[in-house]
C-alpha atoms as a PDB file:
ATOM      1  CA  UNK A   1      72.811 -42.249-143.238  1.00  0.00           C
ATOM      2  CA  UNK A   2      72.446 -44.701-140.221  1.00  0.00           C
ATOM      3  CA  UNK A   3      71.060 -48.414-141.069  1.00  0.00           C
ATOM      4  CA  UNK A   4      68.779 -48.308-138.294  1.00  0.00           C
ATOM      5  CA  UNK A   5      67.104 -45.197-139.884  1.00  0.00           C
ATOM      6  CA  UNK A   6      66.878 -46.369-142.853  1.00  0.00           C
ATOM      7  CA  UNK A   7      65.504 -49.984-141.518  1.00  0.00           C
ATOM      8  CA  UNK A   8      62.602 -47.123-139.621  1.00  0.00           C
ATOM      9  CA  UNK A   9      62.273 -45.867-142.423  1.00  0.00           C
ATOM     10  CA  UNK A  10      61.576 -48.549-144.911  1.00  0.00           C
ATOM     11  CA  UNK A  11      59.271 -50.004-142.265  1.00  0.00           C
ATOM     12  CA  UNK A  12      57.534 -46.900-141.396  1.00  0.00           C
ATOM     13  CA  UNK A  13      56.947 -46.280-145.151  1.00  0.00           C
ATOM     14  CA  UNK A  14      55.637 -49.487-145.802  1.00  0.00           C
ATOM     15  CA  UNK A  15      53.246 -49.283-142.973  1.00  0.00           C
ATOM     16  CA  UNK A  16      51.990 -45.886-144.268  1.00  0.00           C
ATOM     17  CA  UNK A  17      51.675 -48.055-147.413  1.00  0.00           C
ATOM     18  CA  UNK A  18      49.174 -50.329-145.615  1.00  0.00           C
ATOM     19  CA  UNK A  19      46.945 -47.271-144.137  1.00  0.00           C
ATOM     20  CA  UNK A  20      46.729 -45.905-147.201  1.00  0.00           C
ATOM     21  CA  UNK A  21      45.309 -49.261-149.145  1.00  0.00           C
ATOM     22  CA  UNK A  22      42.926 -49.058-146.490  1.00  0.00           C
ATOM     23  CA  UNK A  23      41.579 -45.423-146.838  1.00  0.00           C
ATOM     24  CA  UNK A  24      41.609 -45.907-150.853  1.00  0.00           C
ATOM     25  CA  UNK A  25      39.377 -49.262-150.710  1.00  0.00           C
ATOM     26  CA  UNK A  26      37.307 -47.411-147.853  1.00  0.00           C
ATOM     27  CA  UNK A  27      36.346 -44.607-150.294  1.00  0.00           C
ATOM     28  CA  UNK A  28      34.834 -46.937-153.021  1.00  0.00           C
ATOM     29  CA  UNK A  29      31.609 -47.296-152.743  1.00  0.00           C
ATOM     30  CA  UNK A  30      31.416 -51.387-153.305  1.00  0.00           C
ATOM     31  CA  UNK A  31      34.930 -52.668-154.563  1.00  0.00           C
ATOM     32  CA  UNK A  32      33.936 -54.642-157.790  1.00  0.00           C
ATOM     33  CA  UNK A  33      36.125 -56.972-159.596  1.00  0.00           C
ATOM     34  CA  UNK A  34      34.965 -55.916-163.074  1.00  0.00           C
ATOM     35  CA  UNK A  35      37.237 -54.027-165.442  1.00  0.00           C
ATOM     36  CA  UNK A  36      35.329 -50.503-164.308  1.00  0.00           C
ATOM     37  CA  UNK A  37      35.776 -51.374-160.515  1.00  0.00           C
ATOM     38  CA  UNK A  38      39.659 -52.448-160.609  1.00  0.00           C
ATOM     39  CA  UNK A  39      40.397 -49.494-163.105  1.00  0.00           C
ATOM     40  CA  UNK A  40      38.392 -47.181-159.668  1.00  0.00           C
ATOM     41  CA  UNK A  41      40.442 -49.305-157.526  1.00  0.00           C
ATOM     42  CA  UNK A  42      44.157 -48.761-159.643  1.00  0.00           C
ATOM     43  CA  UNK A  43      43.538 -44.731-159.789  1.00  0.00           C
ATOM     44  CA  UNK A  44      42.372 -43.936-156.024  1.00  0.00           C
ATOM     45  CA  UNK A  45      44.663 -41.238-155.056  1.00  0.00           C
ATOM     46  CA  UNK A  46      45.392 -43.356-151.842  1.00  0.00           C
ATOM     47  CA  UNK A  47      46.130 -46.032-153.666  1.00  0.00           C
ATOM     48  CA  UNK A  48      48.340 -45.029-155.904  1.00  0.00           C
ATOM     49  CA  UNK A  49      50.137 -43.366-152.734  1.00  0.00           C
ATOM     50  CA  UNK A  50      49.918 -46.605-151.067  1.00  0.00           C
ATOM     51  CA  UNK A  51      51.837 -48.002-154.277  1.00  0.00           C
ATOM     52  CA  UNK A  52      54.411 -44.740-154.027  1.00  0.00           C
ATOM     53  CA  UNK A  53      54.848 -45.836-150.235  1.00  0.00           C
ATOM     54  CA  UNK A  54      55.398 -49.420-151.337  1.00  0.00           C
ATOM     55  CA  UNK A  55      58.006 -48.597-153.539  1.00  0.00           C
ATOM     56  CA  UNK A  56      59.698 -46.285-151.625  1.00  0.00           C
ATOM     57  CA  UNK A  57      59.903 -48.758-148.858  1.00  0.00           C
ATOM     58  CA  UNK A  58      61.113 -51.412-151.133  1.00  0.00           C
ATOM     59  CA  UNK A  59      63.852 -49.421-152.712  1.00  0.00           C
ATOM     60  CA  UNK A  60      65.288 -48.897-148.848  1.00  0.00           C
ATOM     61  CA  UNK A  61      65.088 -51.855-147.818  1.00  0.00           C
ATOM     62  CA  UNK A  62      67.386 -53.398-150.714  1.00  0.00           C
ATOM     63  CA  UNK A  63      70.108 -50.653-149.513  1.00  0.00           C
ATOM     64  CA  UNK A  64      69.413 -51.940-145.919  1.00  0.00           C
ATOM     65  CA  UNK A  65      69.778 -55.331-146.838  1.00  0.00           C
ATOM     66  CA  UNK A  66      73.284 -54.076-148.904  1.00  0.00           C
ATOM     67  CA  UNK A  67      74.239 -53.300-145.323  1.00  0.00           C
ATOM     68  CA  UNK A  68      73.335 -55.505-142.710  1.00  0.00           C
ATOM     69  CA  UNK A  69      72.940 -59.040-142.219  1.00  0.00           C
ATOM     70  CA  UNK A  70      69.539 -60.079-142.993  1.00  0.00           C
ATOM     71  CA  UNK A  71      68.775 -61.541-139.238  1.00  0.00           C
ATOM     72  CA  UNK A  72      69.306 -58.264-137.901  1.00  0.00           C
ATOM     73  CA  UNK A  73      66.870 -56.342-140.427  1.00  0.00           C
ATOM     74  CA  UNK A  74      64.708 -58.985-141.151  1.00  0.00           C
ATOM     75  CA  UNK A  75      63.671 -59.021-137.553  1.00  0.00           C
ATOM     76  CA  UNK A  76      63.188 -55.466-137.477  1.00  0.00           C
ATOM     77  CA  UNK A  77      60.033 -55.614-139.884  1.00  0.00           C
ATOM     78  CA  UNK A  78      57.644 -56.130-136.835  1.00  0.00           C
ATOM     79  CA  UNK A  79      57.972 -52.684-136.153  1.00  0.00           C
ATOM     80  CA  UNK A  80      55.760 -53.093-139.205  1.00  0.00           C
ATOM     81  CA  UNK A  81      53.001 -54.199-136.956  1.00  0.00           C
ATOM     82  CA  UNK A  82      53.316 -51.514-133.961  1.00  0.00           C
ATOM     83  CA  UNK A  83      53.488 -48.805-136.625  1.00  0.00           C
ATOM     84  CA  UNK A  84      50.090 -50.101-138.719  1.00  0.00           C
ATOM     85  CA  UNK A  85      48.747 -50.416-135.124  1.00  0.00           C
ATOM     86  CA  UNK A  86      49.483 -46.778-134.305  1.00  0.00           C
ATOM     87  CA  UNK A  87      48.167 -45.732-137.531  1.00  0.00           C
ATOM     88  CA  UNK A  88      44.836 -47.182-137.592  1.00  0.00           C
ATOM     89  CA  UNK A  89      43.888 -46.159-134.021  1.00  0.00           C
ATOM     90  CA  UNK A  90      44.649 -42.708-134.973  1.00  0.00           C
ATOM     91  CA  UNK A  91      43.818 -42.411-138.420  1.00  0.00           C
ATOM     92  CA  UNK A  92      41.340 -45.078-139.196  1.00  0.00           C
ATOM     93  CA  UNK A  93      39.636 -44.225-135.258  1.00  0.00           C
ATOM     94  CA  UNK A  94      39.948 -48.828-134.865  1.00  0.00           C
ATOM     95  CA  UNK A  95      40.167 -49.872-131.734  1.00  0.00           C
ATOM     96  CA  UNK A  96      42.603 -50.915-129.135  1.00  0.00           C
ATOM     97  CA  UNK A  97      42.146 -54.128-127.092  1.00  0.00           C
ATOM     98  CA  UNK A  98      44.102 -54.561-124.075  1.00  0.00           C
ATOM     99  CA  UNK A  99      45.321 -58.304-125.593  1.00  0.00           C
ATOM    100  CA  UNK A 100      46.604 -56.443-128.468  1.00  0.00           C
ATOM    101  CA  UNK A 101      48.727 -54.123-126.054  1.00  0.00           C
ATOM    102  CA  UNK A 102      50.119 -56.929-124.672  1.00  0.00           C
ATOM    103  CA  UNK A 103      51.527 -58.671-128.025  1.00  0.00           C
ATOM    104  CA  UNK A 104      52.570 -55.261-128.551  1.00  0.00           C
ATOM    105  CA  UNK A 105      54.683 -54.834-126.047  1.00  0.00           C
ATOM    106  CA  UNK A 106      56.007 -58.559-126.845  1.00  0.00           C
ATOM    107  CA  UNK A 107      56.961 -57.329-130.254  1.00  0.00           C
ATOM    108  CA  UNK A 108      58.555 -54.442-129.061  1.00  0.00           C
ATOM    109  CA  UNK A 109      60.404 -56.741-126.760  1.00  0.00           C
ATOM    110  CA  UNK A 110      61.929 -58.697-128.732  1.00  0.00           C
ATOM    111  CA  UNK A 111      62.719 -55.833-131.111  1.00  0.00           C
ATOM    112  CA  UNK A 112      64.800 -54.095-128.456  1.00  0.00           C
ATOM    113  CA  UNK A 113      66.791 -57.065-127.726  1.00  0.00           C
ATOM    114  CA  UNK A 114      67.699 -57.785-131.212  1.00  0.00           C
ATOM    115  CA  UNK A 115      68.664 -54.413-131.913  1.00  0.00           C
ATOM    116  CA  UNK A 116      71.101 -54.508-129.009  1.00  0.00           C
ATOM    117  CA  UNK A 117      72.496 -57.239-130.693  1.00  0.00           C
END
């Protein structure tokens, strides 16, 4: 499998990771640090998804990082940002200020001309 996929990959994953967090403390009513609360918090389906994600993501990037030098791949985890970005204006309905565009675009940017590295 190509390193840049699984770099994508591992990123994208770990993004999905985020989203999910967010949906699974969204769905608690009031998120209370008491022993019932964090138990609510550690079973959410979305959670424990989130967790899945996590792993998943982790478990790639140690094979990416098996494989590359780390200031290539390191670099490459801003995608991180776009993709969490992406995710929450379609998912979570957030909003999308034009400012944010911009350092979007930055990030992209310089994500293009390290890959071409």
């Amino acid at each position: 499998m190509p390193v840049l996929f699984l770099i994508l990959l591992s990123v994208f994953l770990g993004a999905g990771a985020q989203i999910l967090f967010k949906v699974g403390v969204l769905q608690l009513d009031t998120l209370k640090f008491n022993i019932p609360g964090i138990t609510g918090l550690l079973f959410s389906p979305y959670i424990l998804g989130g967790l899945a994600a996590f792993a998943a993501s982790f478990l790639l990037w140690l094979k990416v990082l098996a494989e590359v030098p780390l200031s290539y791949a390191y670099p490459m985890v801003s995608l991180g940002y776009v993709f969490v970005f992406l995710f929450s204006w379609l998912y979570l309905g957030e909003s999308i200020p034009a400012l944010r565009i911009v350092g979007l675009a930055l990030i992209i940017g310089g994500i293009l001309l390290i890959s071409r590295s």
